[in-house]
Protein backbone atom coordinates (compact mmCIF):
# COMPACT_ATOMS: atom_id res chain seq x y z
CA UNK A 1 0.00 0.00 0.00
CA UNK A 2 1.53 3.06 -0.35
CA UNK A 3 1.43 6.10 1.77
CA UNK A 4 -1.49 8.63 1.85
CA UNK A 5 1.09 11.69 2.92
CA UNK A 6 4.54 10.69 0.60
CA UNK A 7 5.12 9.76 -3.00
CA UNK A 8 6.22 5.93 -3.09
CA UNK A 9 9.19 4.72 -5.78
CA UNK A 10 9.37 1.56 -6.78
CA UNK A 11 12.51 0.05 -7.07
CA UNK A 12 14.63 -3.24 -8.30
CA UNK A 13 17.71 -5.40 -7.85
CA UNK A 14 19.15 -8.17 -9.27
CA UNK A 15 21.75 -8.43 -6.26
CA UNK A 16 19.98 -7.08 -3.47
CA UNK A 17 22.81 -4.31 -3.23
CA UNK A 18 22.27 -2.29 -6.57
CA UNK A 19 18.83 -0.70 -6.64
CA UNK A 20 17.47 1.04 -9.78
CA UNK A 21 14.12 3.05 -9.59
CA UNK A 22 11.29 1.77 -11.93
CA UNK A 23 8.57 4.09 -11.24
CA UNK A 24 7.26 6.72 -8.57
CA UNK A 25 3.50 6.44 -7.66
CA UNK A 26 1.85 9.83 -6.11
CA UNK A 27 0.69 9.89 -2.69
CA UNK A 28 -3.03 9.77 -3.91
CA UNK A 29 -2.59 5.88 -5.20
CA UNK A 30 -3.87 3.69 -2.85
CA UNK A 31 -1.85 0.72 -4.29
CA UNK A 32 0.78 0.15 -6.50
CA UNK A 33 0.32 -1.67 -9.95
CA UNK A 34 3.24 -1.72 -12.17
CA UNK A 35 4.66 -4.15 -14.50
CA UNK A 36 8.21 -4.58 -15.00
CA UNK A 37 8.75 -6.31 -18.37
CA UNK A 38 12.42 -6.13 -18.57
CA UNK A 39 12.42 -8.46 -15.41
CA UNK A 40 11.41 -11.65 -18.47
CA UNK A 41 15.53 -10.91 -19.40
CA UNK A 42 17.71 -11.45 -15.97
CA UNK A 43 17.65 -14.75 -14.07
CA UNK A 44 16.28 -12.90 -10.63
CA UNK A 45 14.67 -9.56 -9.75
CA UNK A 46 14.16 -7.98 -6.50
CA UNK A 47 11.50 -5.28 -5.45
CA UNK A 48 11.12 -2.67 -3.07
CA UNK A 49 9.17 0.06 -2.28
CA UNK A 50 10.32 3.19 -0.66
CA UNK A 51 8.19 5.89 0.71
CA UNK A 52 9.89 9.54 -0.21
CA UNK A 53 10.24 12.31 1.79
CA UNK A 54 9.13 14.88 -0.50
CA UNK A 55 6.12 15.00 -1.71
CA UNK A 56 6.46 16.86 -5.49
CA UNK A 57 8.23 14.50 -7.02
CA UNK A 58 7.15 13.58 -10.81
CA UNK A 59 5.81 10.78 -10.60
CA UNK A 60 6.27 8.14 -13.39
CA UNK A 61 8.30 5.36 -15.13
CA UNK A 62 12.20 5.85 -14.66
CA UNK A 63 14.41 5.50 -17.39
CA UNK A 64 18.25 5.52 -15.49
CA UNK A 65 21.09 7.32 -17.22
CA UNK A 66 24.65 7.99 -15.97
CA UNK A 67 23.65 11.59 -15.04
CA UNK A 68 20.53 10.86 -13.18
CA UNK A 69 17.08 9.58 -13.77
CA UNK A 70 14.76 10.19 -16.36
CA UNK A 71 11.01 10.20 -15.32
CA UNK A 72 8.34 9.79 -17.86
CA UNK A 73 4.91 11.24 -16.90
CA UNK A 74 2.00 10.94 -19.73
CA UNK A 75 -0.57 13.36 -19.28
CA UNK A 76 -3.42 12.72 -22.49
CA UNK A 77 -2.61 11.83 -26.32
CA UNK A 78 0.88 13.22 -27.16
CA UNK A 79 1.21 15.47 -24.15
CA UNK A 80 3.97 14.37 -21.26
CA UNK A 81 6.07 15.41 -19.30
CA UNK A 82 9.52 14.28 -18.29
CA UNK A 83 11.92 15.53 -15.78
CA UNK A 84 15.66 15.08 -15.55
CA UNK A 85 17.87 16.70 -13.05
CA UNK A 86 16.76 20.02 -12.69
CA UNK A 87 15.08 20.42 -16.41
CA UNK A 88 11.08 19.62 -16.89
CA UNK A 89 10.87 18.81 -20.39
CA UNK A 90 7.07 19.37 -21.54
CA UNK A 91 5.83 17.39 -25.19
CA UNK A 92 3.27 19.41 -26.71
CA UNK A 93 1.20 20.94 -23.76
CA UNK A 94 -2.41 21.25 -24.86
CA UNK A 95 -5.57 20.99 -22.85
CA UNK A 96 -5.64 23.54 -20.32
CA UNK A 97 -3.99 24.17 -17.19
CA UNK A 98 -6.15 21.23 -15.18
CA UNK A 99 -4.47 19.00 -16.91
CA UNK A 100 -1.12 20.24 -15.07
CA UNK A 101 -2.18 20.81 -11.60
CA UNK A 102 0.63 19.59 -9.53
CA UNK A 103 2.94 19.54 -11.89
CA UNK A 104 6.71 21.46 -12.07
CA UNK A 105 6.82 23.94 -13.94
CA UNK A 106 8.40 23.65 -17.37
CA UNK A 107 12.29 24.78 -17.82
CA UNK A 108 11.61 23.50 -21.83
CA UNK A 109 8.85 22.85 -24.14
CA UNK A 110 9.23 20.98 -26.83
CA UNK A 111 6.29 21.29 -30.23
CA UNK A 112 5.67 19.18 -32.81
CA UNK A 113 3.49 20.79 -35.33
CA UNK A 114 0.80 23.16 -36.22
CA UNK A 115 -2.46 21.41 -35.31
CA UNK A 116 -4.23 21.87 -31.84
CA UNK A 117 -3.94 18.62 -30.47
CA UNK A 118 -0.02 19.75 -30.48
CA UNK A 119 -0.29 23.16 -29.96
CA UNK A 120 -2.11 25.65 -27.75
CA UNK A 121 -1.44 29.47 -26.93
CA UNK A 122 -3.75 29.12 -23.82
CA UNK A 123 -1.77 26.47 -22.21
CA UNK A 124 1.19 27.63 -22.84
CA UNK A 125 0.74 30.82 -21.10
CA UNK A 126 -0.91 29.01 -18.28
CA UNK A 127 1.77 26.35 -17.76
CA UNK A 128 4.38 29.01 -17.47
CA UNK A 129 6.17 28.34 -20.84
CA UNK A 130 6.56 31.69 -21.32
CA UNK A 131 9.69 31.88 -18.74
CA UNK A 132 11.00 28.51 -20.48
CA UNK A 133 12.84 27.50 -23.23
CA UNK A 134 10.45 26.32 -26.34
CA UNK A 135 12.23 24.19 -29.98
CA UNK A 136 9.53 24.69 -32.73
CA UNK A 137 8.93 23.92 -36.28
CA UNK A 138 9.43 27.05 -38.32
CA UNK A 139 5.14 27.08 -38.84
CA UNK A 140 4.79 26.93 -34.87
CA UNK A 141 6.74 30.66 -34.49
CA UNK A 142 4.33 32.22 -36.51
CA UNK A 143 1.16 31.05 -34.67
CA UNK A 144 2.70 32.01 -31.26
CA UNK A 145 2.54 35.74 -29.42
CA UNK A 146 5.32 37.95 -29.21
CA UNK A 147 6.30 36.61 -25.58
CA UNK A 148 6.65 33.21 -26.46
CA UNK A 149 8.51 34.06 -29.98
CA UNK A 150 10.56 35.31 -28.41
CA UNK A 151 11.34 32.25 -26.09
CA UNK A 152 11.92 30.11 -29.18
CA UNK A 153 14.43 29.02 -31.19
CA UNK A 154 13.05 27.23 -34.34
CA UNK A 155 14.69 24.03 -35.52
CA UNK A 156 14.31 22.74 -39.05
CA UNK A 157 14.45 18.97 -40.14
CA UNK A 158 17.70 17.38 -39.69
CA UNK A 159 18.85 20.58 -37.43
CA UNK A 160 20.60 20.19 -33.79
CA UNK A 161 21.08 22.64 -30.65
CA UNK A 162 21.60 21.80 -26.58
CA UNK A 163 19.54 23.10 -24.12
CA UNK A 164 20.01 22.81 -20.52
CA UNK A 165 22.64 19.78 -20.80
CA UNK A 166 20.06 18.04 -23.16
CA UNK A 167 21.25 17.46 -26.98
CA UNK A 168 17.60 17.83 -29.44
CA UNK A 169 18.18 17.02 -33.01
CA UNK A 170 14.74 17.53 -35.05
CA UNK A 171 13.36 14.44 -37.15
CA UNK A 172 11.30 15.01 -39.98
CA UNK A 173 7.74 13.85 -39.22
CA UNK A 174 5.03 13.21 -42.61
CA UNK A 175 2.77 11.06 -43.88
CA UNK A 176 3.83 8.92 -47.15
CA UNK A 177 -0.14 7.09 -47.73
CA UNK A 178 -1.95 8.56 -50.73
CA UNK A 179 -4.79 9.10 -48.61
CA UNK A 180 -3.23 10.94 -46.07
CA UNK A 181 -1.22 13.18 -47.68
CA UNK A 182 -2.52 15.97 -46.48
CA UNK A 183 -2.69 16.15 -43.30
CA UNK A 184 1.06 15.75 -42.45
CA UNK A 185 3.26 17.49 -45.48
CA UNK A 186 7.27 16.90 -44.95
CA UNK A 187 9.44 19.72 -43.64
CA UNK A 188 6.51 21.33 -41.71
CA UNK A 189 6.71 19.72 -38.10
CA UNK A 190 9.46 18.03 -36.07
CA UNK A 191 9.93 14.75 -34.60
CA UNK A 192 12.56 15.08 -31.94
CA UNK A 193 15.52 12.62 -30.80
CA UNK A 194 16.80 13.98 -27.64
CA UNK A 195 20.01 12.65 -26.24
CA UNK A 196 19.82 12.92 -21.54
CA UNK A 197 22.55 12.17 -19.46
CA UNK A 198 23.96 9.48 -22.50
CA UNK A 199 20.42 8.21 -23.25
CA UNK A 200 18.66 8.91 -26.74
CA UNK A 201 15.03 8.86 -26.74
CA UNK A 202 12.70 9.72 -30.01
CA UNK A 203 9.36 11.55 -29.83
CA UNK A 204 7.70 11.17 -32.76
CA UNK A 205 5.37 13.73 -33.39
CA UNK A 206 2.84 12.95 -36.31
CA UNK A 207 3.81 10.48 -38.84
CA UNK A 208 4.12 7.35 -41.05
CA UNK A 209 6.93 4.55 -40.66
CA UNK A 210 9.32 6.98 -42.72
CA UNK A 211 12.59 5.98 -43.89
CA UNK A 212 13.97 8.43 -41.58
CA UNK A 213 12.45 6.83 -38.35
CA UNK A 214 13.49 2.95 -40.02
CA UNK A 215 17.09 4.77 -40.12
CA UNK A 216 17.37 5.76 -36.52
CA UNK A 217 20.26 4.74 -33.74
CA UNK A 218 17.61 5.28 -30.85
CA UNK A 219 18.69 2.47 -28.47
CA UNK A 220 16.75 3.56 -25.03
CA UNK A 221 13.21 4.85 -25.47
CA UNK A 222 10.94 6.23 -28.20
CA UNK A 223 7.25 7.42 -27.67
CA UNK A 224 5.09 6.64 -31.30
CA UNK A 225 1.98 7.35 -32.71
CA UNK A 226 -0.70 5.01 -34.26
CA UNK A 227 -4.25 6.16 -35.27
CA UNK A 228 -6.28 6.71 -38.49
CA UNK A 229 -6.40 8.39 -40.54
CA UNK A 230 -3.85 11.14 -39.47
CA UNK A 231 -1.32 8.93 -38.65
CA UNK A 232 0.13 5.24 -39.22
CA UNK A 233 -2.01 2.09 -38.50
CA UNK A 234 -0.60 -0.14 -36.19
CA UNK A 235 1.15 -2.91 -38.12
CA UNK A 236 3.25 -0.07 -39.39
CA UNK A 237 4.32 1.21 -36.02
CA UNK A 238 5.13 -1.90 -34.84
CA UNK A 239 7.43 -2.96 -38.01
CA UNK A 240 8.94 0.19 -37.49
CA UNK A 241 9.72 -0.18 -33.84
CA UNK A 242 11.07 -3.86 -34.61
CA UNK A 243 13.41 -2.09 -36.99
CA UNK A 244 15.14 0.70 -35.24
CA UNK A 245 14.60 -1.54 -32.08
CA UNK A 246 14.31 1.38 -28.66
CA UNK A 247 14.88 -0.63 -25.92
CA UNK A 248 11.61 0.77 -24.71
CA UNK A 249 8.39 1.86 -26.57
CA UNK A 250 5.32 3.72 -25.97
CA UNK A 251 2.37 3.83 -28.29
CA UNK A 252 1.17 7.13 -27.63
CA UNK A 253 -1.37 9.42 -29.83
CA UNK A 254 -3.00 6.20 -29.76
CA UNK A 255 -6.72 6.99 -29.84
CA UNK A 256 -8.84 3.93 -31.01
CA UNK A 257 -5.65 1.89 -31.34
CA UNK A 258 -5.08 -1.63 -30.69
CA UNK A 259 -2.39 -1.37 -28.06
CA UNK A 260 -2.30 -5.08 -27.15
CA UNK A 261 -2.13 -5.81 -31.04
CA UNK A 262 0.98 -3.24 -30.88
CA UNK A 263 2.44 -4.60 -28.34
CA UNK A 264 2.00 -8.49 -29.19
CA UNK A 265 3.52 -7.73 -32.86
CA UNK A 266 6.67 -5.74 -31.16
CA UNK A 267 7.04 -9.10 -29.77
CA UNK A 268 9.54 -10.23 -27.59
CA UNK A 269 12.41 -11.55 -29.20
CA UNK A 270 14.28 -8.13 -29.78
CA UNK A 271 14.09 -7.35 -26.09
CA UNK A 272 11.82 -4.41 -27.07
CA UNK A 273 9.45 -3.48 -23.59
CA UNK A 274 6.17 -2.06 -24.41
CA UNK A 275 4.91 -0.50 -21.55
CA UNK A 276 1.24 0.45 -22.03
CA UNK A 277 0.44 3.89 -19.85
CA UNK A 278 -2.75 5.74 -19.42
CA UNK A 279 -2.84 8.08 -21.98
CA UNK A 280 -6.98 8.76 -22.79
C-alpha cells in the first residue's frame, strides 16, 4: 500500500545491493500496480518500495542514465512530461492548465506541429512556458505571441542545438499514404531525438513509418503514434519499432488503437518493452 502523505518509488535489484528506480507512484494511489517487463531478461529480480520524503516529485516510469534519472509522466494523447535533473521537459502541452495541476513547472517545451492537439497558446501561457525554453517547427513561431517568440528558437528537419545539458536534433515527421497526404506534409513539423545524461530517446510527433524513423540509432526509449487516418495504422508502427529496435516503446497518440495488437507484434524476441500507460 503506499502512503497517503509521501510519493512511493518503486525500485529493483538483481543483487539485493544495486537498486534502480522503476517508477514513482503519487501519494493519492492507494496501491501500486506496475509491470516490469524487462524483469522476463535477468535470471532474478528484486523489489522494493520506498516511501519519499518529499512530496512533489514527478511521478512516473524511470528511465536511469549515468547523469541521473529520467522520469516519464503521460498526461493525455501526445502530451507528457519528463523531468531530468533540474530540467522539466514538456511534449506538446495542450488541454488547459487542469491538466497540469501539480505539476513542475516547465524549464523547456518541446512542439511538434501546427495542429491543436499539439499546440495551444492558452496552455502555454498558463503552464508558465513563457519563462522557459520552447524548440519549434518554423510554422509553430508564426502562430505564437510575441512573448513566447521570443522564447523560441526554431529548428528545421535534420537541425541540432543543446539546451540545458540536453542534446535535441529535429526528425522530420510526414505522412507517405496517398490518402493521407494531407494532413502531415514533410518539412513542416518536427519529430525530436533527444540525447539525456547518454540516453537517446525519439518523440515522434505525427507520422508514417518513414525511412527516416526505419534509419534511426535510438537504443533507449521512443514514444510513437498510431491512429487513423492522421497517422500510421498499427502494423506499421510496430514494423517500425522492430526495426530501429528502442529498448523501450510507448504507443502514444493512440486513440482507437489496438495497443495489445501493438504490443503483441513488437514481440519479444528483440528485447523491445512495451509498456502500455494511461494516456486517454
Amino acid at each position: 500500500m503506499a502512503s497517503k502523505n509521501f510519493n512511493s518509488r518503486l525500485e529493483a535489484s538483481s543483487n539485493l545491493s544495486e537498486w534502480a528506480a522503476l517508477a514513482t507512484f503519487p501519494r493519492s494511489a492507494t496501491a501500486l500496480d506496475y509491470t516490469d517487463s524487462s524483469s522476463r531478461r535477468v535470471p532474478s529480480r528484486y523489489y522494493r518500495v520506498r516511501q519519499l520524503t518529499s512530496t512533489d516529485a514527478l511521478t512516473g516510469d524511470h528511465l536511469t542514465t549515468a547523469e541521473g534519472d529520467v522520469v516519464i509522466h503521460p498526461i493525455n494523447h501526445a502530451t507528457f512530461v519528463m523531468s531530468w535533473k533540474d530540467t522539466v521537459i514538456c511534449c506538446d502541452p495542450v488541454g488547459g492548465a487542469s491538466r497540469f495541476a501539480g505539476l513542475p513547472k516547465p524549464t523547456l517545451v518541446l512542439i511538434t506541429d501546427i495542429h491543436g492537439d499539439h499546440l495551444d497558446s492558452t496552455t502555454l501561457n498558463a503552464i508558465g512556458a513563457v519563462d522557459a525554453e520552447i524548440i519549434a517547427p518554423q510554422a509553430v513561431l508564426t502562430m505564437l505571441s510575441s512573448g513566447l517568440r521570443a522564447r523560441t528558437q526554431v529548428l528545421a528537419n535534420g537541425a541540432t542545438t543543446e539546451k540545458q545539458g540536453i542534446g535535441i536534433e529535429s526528425i522530420p515527421m510526414y505522412n507517405t499514404t496517398p490518402a493521407r497526404l494531407s494532413y502531415h506534409s514533410k518539412g513542416r513539423g518536427n519529430g525530436y531525438v533527444l540525447t539525456v545524461g547518454g540516453k537517446r530517446l525519439y518523440v515522434s510527433g505525427d507520422t508514417e513509418d518513414i525511412p527516416e524513423m526505419r534509419a534511426l540509432k535510438v537504443g533507449d526509449a521512443a514514444f510513437i503514434c498510431m491512429n487513423l487516418p492522421f497517422t500510421m495504422t498499427v502494423d506499421q508502427a510496430a514494423s517500425a519499432a522492430r526495426e530501429f529496435r528502442p529498448g523501450r516503446v510507448y504507443p502514444y497518440h493512440s486513440s482507437g488503437s489496438n495497443l495489445s495488437k501493438f504490443r503483441d507484434l513488437v514481440g519479444t524476441d528483440l528485447g523491445i518493452d512495451v509498456p502500455l500507460r494511461k494516456w486517454y
